[in-house]
N, C-alpha and C. Protein backbone atom coordinates (compact mmCIF):
# COMPACT_ATOMS: atom_id res chain seq x y z
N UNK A 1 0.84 -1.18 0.00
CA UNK A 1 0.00 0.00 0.00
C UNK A 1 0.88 1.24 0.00
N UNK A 2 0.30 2.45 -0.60
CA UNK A 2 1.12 3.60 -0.38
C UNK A 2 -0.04 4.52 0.03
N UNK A 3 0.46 5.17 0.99
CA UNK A 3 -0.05 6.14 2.01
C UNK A 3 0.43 7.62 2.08
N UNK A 4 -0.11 8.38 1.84
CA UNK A 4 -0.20 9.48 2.27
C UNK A 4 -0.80 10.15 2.71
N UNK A 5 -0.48 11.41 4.00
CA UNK A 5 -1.57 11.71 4.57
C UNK A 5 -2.02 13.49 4.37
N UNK A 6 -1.25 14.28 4.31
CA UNK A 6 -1.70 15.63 3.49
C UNK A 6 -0.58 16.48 4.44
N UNK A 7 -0.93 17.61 4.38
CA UNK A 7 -0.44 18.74 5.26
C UNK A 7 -0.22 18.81 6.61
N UNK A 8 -1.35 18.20 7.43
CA UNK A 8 -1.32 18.57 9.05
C UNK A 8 -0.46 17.49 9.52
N UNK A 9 -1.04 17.41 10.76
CA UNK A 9 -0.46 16.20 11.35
C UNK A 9 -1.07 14.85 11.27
N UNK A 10 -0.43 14.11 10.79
CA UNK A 10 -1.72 12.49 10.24
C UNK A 10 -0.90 11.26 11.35
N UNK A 11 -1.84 10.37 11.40
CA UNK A 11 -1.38 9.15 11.97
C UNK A 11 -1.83 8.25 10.97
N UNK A 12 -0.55 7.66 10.79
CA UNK A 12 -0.67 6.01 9.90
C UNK A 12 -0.73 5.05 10.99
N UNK A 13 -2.00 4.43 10.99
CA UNK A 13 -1.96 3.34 12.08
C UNK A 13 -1.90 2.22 11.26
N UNK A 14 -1.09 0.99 11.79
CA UNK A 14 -0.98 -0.19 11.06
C UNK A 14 -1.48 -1.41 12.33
N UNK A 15 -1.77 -2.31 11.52
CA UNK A 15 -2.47 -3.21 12.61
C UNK A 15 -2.06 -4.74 12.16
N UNK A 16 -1.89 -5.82 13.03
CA UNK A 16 -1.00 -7.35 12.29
C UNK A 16 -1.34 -7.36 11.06
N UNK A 17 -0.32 -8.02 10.11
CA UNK A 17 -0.59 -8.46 8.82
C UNK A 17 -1.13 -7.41 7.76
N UNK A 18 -0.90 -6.03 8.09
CA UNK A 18 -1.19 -5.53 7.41
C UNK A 18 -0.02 -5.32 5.93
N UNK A 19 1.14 -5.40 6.40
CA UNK A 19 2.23 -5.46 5.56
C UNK A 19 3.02 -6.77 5.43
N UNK A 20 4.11 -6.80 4.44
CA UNK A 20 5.36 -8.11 4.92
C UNK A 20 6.30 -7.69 5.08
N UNK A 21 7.08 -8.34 4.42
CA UNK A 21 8.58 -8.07 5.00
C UNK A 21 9.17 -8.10 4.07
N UNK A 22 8.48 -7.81 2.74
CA UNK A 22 9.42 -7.69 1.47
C UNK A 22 9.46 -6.33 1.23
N UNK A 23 10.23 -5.68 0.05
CA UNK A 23 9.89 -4.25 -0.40
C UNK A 23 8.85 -4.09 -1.48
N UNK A 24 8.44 -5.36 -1.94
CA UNK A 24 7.03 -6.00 -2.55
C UNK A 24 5.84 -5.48 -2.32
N UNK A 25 5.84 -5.98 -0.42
CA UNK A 25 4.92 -5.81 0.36
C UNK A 25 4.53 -5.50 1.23
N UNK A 26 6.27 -4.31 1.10
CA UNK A 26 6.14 -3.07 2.33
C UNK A 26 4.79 -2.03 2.67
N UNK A 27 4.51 -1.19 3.12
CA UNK A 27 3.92 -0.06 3.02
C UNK A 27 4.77 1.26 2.93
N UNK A 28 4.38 1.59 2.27
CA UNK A 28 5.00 3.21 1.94
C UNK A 28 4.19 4.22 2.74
N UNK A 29 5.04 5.01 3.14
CA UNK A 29 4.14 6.51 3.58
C UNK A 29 4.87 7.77 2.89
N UNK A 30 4.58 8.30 1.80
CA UNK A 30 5.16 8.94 1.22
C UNK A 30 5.45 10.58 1.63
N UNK A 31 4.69 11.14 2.54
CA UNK A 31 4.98 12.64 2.84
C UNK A 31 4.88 12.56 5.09
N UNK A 32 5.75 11.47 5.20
CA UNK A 32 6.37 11.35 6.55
C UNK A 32 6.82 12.49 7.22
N UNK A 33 6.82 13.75 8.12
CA UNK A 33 7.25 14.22 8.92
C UNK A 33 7.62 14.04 10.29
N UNK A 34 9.11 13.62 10.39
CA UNK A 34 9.29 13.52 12.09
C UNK A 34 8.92 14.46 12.75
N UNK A 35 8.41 14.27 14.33
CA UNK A 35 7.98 14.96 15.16
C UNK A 35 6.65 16.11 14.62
N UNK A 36 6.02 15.68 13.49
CA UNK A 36 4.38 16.17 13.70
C UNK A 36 3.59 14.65 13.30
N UNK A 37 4.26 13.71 12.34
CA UNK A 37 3.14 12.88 12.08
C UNK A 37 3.64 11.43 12.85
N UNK A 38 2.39 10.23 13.41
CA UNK A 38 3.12 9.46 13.83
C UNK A 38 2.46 8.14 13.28
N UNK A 39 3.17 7.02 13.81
CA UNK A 39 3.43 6.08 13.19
C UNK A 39 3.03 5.31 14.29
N UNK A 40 0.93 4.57 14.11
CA UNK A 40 0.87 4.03 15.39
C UNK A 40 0.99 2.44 15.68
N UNK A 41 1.36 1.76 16.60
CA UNK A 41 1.67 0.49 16.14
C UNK A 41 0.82 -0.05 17.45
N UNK A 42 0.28 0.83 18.18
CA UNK A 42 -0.95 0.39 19.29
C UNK A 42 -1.00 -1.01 19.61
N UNK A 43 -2.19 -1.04 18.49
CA UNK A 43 -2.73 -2.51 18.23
C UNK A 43 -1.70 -3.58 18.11
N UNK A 44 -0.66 -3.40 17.71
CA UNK A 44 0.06 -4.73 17.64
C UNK A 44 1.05 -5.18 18.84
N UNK A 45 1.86 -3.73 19.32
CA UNK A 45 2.41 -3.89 20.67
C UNK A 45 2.07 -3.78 22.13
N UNK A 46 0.93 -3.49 21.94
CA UNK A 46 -0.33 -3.60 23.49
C UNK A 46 0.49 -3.18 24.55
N UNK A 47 1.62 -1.77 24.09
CA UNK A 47 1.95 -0.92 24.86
C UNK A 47 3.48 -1.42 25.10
N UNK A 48 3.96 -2.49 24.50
CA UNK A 48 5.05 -3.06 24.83
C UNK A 48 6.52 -2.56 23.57
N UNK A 49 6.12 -1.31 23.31
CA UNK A 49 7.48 -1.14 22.03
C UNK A 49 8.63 -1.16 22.97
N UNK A 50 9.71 -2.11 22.25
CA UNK A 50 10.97 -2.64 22.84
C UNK A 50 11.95 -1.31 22.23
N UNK A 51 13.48 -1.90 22.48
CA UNK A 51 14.45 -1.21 21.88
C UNK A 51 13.87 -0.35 20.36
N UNK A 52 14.64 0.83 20.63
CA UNK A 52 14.66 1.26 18.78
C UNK A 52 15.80 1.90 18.12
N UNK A 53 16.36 1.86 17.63
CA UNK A 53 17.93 1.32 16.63
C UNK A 53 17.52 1.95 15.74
N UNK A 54 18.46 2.85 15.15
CA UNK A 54 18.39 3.64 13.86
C UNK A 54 19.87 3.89 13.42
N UNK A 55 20.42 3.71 12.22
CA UNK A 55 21.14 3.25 11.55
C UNK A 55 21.35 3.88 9.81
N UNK A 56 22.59 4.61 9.56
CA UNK A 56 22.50 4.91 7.92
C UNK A 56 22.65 3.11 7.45
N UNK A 57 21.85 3.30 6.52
CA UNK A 57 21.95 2.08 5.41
C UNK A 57 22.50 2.18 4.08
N UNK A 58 23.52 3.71 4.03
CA UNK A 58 23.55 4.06 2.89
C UNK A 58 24.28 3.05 1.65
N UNK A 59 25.31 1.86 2.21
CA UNK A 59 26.11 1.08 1.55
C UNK A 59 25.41 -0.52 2.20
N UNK A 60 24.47 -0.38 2.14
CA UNK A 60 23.55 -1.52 2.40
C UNK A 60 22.85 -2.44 1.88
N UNK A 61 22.75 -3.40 1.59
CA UNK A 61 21.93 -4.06 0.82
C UNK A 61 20.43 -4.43 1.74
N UNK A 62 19.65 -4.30 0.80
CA UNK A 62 17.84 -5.10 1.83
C UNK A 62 18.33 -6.71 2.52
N UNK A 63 19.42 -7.38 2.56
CA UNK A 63 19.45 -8.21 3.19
C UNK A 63 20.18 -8.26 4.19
N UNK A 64 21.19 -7.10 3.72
CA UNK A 64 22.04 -6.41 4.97
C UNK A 64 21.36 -5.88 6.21
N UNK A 65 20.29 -4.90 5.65
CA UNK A 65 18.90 -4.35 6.67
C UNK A 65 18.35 -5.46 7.21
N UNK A 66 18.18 -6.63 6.77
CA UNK A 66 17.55 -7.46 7.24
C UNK A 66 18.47 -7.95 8.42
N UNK A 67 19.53 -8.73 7.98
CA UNK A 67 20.35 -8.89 8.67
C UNK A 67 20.89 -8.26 10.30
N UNK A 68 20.72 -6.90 10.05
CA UNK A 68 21.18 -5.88 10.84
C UNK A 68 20.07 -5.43 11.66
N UNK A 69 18.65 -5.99 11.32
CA UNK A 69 17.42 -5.61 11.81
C UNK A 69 17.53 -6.82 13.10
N UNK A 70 17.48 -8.16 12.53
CA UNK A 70 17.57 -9.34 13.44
C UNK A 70 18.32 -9.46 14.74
N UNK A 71 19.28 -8.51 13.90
CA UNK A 71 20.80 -8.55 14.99
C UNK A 71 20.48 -7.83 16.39
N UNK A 72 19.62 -6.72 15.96
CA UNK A 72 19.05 -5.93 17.20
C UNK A 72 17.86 -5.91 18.19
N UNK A 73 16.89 -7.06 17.46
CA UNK A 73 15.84 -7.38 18.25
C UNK A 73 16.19 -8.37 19.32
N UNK A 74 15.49 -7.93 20.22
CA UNK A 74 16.02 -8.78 21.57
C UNK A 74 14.76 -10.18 22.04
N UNK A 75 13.90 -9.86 21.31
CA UNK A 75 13.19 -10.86 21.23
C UNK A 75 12.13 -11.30 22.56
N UNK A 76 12.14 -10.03 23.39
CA UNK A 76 11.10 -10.18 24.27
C UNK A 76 10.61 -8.72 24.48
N UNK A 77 9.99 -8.27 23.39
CA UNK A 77 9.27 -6.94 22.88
C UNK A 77 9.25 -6.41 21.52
N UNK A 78 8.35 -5.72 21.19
CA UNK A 78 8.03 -5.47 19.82
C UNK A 78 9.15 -4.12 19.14
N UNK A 79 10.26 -5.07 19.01
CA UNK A 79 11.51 -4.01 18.89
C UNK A 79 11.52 -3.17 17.23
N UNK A 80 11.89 -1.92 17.06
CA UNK A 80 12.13 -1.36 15.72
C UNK A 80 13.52 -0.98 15.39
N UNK A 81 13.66 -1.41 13.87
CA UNK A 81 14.80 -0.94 13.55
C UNK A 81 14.68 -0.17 12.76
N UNK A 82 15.56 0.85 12.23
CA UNK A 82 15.29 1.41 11.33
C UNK A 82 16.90 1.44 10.35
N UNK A 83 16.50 1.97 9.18
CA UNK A 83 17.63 2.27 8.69
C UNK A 83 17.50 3.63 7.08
N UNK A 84 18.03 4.65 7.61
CA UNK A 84 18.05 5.70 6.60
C UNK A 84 18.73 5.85 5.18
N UNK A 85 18.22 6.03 4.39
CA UNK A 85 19.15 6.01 2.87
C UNK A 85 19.61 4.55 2.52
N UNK A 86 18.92 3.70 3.24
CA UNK A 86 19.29 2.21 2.51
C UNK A 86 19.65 2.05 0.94
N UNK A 87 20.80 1.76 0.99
CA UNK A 87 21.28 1.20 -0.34
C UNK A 87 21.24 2.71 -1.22
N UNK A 88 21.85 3.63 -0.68
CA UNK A 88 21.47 4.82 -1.31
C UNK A 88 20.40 5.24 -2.41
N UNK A 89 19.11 4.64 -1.79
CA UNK A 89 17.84 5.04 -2.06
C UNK A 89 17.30 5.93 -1.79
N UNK A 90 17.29 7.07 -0.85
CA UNK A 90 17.02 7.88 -0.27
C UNK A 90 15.75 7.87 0.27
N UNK A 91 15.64 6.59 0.61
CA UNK A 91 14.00 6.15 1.67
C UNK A 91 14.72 5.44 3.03
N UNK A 92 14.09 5.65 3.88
CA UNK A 92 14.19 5.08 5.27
C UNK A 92 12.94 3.85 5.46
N UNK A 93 14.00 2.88 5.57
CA UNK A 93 13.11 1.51 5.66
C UNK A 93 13.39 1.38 7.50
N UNK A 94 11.77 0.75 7.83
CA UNK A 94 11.53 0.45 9.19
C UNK A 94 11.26 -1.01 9.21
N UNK A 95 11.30 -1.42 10.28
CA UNK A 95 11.43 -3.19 10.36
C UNK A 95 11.12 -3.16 11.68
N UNK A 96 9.82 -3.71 11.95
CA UNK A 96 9.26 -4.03 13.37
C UNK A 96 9.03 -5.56 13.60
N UNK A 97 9.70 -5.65 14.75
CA UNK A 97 9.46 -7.21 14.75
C UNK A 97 8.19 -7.75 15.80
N UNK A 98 7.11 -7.64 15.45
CA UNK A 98 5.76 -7.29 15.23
C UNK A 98 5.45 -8.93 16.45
N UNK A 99 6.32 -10.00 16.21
CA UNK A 99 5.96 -10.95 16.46
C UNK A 99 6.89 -11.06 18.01
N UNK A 100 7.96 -10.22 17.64
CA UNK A 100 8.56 -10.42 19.45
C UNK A 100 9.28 -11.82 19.74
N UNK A 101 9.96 -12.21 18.05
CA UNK A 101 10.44 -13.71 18.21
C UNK A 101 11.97 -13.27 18.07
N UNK A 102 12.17 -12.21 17.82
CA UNK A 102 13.90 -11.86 17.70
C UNK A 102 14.58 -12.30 16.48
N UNK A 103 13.57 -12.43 15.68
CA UNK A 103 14.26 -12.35 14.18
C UNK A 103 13.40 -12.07 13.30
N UNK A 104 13.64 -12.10 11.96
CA UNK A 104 12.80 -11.53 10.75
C UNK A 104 12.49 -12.23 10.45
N UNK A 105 10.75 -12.35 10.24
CA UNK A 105 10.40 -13.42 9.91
C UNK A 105 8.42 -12.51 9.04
N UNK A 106 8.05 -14.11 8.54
CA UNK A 106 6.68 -13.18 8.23
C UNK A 106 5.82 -13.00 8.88
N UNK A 107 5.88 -12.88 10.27
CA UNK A 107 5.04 -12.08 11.00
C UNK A 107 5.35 -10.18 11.48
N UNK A 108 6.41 -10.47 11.16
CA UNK A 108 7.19 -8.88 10.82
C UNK A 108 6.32 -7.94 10.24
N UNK A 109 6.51 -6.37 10.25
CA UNK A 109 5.84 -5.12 9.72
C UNK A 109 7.21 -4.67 9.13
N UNK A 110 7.08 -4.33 7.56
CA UNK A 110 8.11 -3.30 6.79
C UNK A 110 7.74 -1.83 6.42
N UNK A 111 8.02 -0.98 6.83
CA UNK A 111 7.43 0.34 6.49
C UNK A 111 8.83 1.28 5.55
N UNK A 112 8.07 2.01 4.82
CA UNK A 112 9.24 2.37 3.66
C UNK A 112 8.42 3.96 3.86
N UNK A 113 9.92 4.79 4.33
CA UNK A 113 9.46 6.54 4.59
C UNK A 113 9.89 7.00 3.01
N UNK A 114 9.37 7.34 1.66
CA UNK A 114 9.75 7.65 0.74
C UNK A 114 10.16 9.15 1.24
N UNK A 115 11.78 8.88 0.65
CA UNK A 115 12.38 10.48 0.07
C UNK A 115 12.68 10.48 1.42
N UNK A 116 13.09 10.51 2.34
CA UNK A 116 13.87 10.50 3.66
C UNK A 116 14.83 9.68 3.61
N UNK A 117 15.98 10.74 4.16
CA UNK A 117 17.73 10.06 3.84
C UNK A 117 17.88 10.58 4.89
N UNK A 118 17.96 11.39 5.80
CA UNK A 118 18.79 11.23 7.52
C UNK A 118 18.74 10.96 7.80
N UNK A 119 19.42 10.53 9.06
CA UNK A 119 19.03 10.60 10.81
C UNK A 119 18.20 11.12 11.12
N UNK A 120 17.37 12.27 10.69
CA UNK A 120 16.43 13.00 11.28
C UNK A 120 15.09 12.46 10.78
N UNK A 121 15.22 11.88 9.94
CA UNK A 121 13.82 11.20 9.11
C UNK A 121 13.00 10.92 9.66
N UNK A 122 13.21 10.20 10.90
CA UNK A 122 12.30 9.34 12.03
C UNK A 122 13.04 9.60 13.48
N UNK A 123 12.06 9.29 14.61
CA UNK A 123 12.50 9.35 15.69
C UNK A 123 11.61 8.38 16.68
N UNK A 124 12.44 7.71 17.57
CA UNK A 124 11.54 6.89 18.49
C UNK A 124 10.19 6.95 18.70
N UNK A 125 10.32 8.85 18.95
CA UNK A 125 8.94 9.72 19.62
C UNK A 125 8.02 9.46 18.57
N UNK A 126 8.15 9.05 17.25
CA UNK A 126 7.01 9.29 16.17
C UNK A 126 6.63 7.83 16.47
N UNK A 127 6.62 6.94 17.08
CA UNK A 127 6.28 5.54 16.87
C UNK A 127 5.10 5.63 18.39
N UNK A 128 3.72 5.53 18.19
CA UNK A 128 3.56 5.31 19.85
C UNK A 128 2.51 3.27 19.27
């Protein structure tokens, strides 16, 4: 799916299975602002968001992200990784491990911030 939400402040709420874990069958949110719009994951972490890890991906491959996503979930909470400018794409791919098993798998959430390349792209605070 690709998402966008307009001018103000929008919430993309995602809920299980709404995405995968490919870039196939990511979700896109194409006009993302850190710190006005957020990114709600409510429903799936029932208040439990774990660690969150953010990372340039600029010399990265999607299996590298993958890789590097796994590496950081601790596997007893709904941990996020992120990674900015993956593969010098200039999108920030997110990787929630949705299932709380400590690796990537298809119970996972992939979210793709189009046109965001910093560090600043995303922030913990935008995830409730």
């Amino acid at each position: 799916d690709t998402l966008t939400g307009g001018n103000r402040q929008d919430t993309f709420v995602f809920t299980s299975g709404d995405t995968g874990i490919t870039e196939g069958t990511a979700d896109t949110i194409t006009d993302f602002v850190s710190g006005n719009d957020i990114i709600d994951l409510s429903t799936i972490t029932n208040g439990n968001i774990g660690t969150y890890v953010e990372a340039s991906g600029a010399s990265n491959t999607f299996d590298n992200f993958s890789a590097n996503a796994a590496s950081s979930f601790t596997g007893s909470a709904v941990d996020i990784y992120v990674e900015y400018n993956l593969n010098g794409s200039g999108n920030t791919y997110i990787l929630v491990d949705e299932d709380s098993n400590g690796a990537v798998s298809a119970g996972d959430t992939l979210i793709i911030l189009s046109g965001l390349s910093s560090s600043g792209a995303v922030d913990s605070s935008d995830f409730i």
